[in-house]
C-alpha atoms as a PDB file:
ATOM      1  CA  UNK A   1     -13.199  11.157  -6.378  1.00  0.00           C
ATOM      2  CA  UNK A   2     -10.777  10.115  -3.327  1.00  0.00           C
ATOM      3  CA  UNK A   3     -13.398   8.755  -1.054  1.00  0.00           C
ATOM      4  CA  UNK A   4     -11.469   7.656   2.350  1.00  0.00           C
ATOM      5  CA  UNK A   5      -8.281   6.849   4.000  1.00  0.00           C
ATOM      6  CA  UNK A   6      -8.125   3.241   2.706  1.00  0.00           C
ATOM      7  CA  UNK A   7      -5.432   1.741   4.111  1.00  0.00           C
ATOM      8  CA  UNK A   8      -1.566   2.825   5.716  1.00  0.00           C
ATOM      9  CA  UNK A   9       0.929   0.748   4.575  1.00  0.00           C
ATOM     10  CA  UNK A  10       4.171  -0.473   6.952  1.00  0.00           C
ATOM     11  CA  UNK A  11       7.282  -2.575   6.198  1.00  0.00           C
ATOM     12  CA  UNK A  12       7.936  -4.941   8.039  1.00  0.00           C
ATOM     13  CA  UNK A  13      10.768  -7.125   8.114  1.00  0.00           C
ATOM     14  CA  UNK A  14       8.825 -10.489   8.990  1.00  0.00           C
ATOM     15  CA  UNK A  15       5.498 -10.735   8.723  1.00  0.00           C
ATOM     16  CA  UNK A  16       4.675 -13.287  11.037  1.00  0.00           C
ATOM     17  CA  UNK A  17       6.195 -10.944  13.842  1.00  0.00           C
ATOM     18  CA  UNK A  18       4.394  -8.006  12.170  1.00  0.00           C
ATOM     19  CA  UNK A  19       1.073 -10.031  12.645  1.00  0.00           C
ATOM     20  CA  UNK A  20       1.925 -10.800  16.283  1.00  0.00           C
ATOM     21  CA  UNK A  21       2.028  -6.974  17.540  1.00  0.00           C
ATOM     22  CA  UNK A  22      -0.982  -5.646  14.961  1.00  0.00           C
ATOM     23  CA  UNK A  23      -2.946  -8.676  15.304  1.00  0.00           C
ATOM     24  CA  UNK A  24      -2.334 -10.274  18.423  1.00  0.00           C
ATOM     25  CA  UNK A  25      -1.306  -7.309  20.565  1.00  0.00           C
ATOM     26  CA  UNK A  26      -3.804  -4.643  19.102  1.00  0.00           C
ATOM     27  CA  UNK A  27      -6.628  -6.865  18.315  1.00  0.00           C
ATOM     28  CA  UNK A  28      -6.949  -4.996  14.186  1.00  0.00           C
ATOM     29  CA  UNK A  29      -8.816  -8.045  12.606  1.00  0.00           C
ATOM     30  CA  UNK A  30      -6.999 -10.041  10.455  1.00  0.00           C
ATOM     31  CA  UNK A  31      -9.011  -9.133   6.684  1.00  0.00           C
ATOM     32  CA  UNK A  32      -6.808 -11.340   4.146  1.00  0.00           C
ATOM     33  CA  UNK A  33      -2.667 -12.190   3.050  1.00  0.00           C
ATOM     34  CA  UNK A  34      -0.859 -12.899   0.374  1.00  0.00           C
ATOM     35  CA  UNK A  35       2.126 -12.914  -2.133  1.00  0.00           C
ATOM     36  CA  UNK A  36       2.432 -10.844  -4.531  1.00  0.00           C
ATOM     37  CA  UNK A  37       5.349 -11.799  -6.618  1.00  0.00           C
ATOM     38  CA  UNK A  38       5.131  -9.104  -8.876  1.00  0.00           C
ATOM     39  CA  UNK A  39       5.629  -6.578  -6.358  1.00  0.00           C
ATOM     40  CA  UNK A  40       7.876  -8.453  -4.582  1.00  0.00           C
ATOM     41  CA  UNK A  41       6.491  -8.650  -1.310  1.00  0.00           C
ATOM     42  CA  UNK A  42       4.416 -10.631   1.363  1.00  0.00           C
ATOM     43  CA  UNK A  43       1.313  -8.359   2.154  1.00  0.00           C
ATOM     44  CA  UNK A  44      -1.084  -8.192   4.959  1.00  0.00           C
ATOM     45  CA  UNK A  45      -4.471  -6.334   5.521  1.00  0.00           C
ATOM     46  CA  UNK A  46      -6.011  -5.714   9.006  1.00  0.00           C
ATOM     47  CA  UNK A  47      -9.119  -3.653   9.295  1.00  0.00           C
ATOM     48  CA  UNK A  48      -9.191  -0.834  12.185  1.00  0.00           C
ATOM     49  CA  UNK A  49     -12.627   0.482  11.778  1.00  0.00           C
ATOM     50  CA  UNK A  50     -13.160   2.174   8.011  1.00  0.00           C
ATOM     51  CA  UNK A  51      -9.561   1.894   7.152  1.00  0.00           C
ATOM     52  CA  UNK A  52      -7.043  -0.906   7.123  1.00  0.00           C
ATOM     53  CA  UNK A  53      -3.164  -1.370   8.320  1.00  0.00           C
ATOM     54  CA  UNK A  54      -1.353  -2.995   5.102  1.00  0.00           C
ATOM     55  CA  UNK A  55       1.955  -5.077   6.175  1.00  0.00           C
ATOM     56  CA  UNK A  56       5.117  -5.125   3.730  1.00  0.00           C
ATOM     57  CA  UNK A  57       7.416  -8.012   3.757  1.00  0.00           C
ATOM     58  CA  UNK A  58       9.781  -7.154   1.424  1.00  0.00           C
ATOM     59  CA  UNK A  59      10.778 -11.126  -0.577  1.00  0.00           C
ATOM     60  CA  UNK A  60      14.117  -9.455  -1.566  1.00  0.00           C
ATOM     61  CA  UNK A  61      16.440  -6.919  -0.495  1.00  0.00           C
ATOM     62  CA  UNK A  62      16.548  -5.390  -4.097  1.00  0.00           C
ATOM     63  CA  UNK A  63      13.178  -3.967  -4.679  1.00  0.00           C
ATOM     64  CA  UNK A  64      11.733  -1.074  -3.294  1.00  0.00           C
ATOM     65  CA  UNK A  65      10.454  -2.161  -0.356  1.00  0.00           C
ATOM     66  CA  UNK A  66      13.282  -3.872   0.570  1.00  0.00           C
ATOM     67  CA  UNK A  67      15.263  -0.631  -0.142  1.00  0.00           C
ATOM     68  CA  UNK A  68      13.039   0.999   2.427  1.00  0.00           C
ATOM     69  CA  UNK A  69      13.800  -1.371   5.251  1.00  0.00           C
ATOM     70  CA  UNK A  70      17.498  -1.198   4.794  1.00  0.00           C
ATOM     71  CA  UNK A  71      17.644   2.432   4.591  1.00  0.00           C
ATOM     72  CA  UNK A  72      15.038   2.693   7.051  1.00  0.00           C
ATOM     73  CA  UNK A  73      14.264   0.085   9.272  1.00  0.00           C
ATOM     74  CA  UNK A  74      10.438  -1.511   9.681  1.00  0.00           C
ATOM     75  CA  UNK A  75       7.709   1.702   9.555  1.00  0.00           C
ATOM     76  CA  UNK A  76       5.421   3.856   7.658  1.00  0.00           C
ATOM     77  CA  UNK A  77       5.935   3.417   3.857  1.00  0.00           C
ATOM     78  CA  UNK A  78       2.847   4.752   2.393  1.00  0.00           C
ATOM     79  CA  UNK A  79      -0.624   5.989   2.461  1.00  0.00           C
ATOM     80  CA  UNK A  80      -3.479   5.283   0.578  1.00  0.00           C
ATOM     81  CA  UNK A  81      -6.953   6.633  -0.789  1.00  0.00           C
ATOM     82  CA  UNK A  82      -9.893   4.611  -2.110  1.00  0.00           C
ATOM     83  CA  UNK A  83     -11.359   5.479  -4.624  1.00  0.00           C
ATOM     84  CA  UNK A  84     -14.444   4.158  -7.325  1.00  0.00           C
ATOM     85  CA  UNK A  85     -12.519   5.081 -10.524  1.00  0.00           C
ATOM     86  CA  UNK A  86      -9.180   4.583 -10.451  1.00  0.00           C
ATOM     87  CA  UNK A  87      -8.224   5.701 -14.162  1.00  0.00           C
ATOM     88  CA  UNK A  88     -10.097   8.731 -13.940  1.00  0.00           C
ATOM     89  CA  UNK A  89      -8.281   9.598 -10.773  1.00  0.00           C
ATOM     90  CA  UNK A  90      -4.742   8.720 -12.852  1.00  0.00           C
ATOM     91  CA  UNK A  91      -5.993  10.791 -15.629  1.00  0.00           C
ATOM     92  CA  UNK A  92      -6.458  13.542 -13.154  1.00  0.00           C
ATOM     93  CA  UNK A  93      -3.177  13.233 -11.606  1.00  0.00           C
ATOM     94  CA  UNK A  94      -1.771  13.668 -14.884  1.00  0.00           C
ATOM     95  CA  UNK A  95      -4.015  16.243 -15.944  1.00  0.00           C
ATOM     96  CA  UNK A  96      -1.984  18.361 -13.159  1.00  0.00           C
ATOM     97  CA  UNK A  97       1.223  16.917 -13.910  1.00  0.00           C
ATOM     98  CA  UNK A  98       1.698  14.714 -10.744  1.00  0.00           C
ATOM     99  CA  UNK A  99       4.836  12.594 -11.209  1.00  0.00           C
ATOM    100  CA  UNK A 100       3.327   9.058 -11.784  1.00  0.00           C
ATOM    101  CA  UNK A 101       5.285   5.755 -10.458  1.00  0.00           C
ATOM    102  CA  UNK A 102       2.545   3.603 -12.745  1.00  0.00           C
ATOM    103  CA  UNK A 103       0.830   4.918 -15.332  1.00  0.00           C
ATOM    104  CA  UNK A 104      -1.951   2.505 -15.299  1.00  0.00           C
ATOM    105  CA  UNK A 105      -3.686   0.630 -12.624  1.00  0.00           C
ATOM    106  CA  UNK A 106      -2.203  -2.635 -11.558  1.00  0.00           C
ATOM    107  CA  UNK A 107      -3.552  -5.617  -9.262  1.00  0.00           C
ATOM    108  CA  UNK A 108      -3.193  -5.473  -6.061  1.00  0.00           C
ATOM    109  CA  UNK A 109      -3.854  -6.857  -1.906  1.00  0.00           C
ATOM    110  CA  UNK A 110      -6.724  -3.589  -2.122  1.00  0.00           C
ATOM    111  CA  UNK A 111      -7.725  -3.995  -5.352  1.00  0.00           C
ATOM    112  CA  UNK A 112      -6.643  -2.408  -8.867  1.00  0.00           C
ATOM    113  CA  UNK A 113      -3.800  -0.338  -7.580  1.00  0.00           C
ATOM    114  CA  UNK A 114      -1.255   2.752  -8.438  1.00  0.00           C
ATOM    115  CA  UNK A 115       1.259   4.979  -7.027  1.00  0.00           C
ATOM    116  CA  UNK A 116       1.895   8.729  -6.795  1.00  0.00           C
ATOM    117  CA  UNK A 117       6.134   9.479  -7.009  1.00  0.00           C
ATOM    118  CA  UNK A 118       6.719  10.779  -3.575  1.00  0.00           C
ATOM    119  CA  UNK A 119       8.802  13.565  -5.256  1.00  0.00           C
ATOM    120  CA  UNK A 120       5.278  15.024  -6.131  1.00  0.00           C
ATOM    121  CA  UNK A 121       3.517  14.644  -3.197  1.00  0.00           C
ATOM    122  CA  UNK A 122       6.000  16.235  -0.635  1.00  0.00           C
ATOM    123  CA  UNK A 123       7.873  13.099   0.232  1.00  0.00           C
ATOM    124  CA  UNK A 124       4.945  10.819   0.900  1.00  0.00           C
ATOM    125  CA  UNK A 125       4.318   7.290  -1.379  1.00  0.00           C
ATOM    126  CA  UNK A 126       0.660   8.159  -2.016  1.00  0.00           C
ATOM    127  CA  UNK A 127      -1.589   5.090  -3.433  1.00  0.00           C
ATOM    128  CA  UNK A 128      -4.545   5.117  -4.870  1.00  0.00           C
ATOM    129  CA  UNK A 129      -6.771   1.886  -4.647  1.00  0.00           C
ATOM    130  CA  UNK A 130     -10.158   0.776  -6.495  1.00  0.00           C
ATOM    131  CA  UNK A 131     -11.040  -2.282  -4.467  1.00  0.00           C
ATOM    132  CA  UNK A 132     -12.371  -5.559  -6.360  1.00  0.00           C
ATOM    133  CA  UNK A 133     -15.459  -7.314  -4.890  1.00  0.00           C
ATOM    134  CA  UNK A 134     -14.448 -11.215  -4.761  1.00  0.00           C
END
């Protein structure tokens, strides 16, 4: 079961400036960073009550995310929904024939991760996350 708004995700195109406006300007608390090579970005959680603000730096300009900031520019990329059993929920999706960018959980900044295709969901990147106690 989707439980909560987990997090909103936003490219940016430097996360250091990213953190400056989110952190420093907006006072969201800083929760963790890190690289995430397979994925291909630099990512960034700040908490904002329940829910967190994810940052995207995208490391090249040939993956997805760095797709989305060239056709784009910095924004909203995606949002996501927590959740305590992330393969039942892809089971589900599939069960109903949602389009499915991964078809099994990966790691993640939240946790075990996966994506919804946006061409099934109306246009929006829709993530579902199982966070990991560490």
């Amino acid at each position: 079961m989707l439980k909560k708004i987990h997090h909103v995700g936003v490219v940016v195109p430097n996360l250091d400036e990213g953190l400056k406006f989110w952190r420093d300007t907006l006072g969201l608390h800083f929760t963790k960073s890190e690289t995430i090579e397979e994925q291909g970005v630099k990512a960034a959680l700040l908490k904002v009550g329940e829910s967190e603000i994810e940052l995207l730096e995208p490391l090249n300009p040939d993956n997805g995310v760095g797709k989305f900031l060239a056709r784009r520019g910095g924004g909203l990329h995606h949002v996501c929904f927590e959740t305590d059993d992330i393969d039942r929920e892809l089971e589900i999706a599939r069960g109903k024939n949602i389009q499915l960018i991964d078809q099994k959980a990966r790691r993640g900044l939240a946790g075990m991760i996966c994506f919804l295709h946006p061409k099934a969901t109306r246009g929006v990147l829709v993530e579902y996350a199982q966070p990991i106690d560490e």
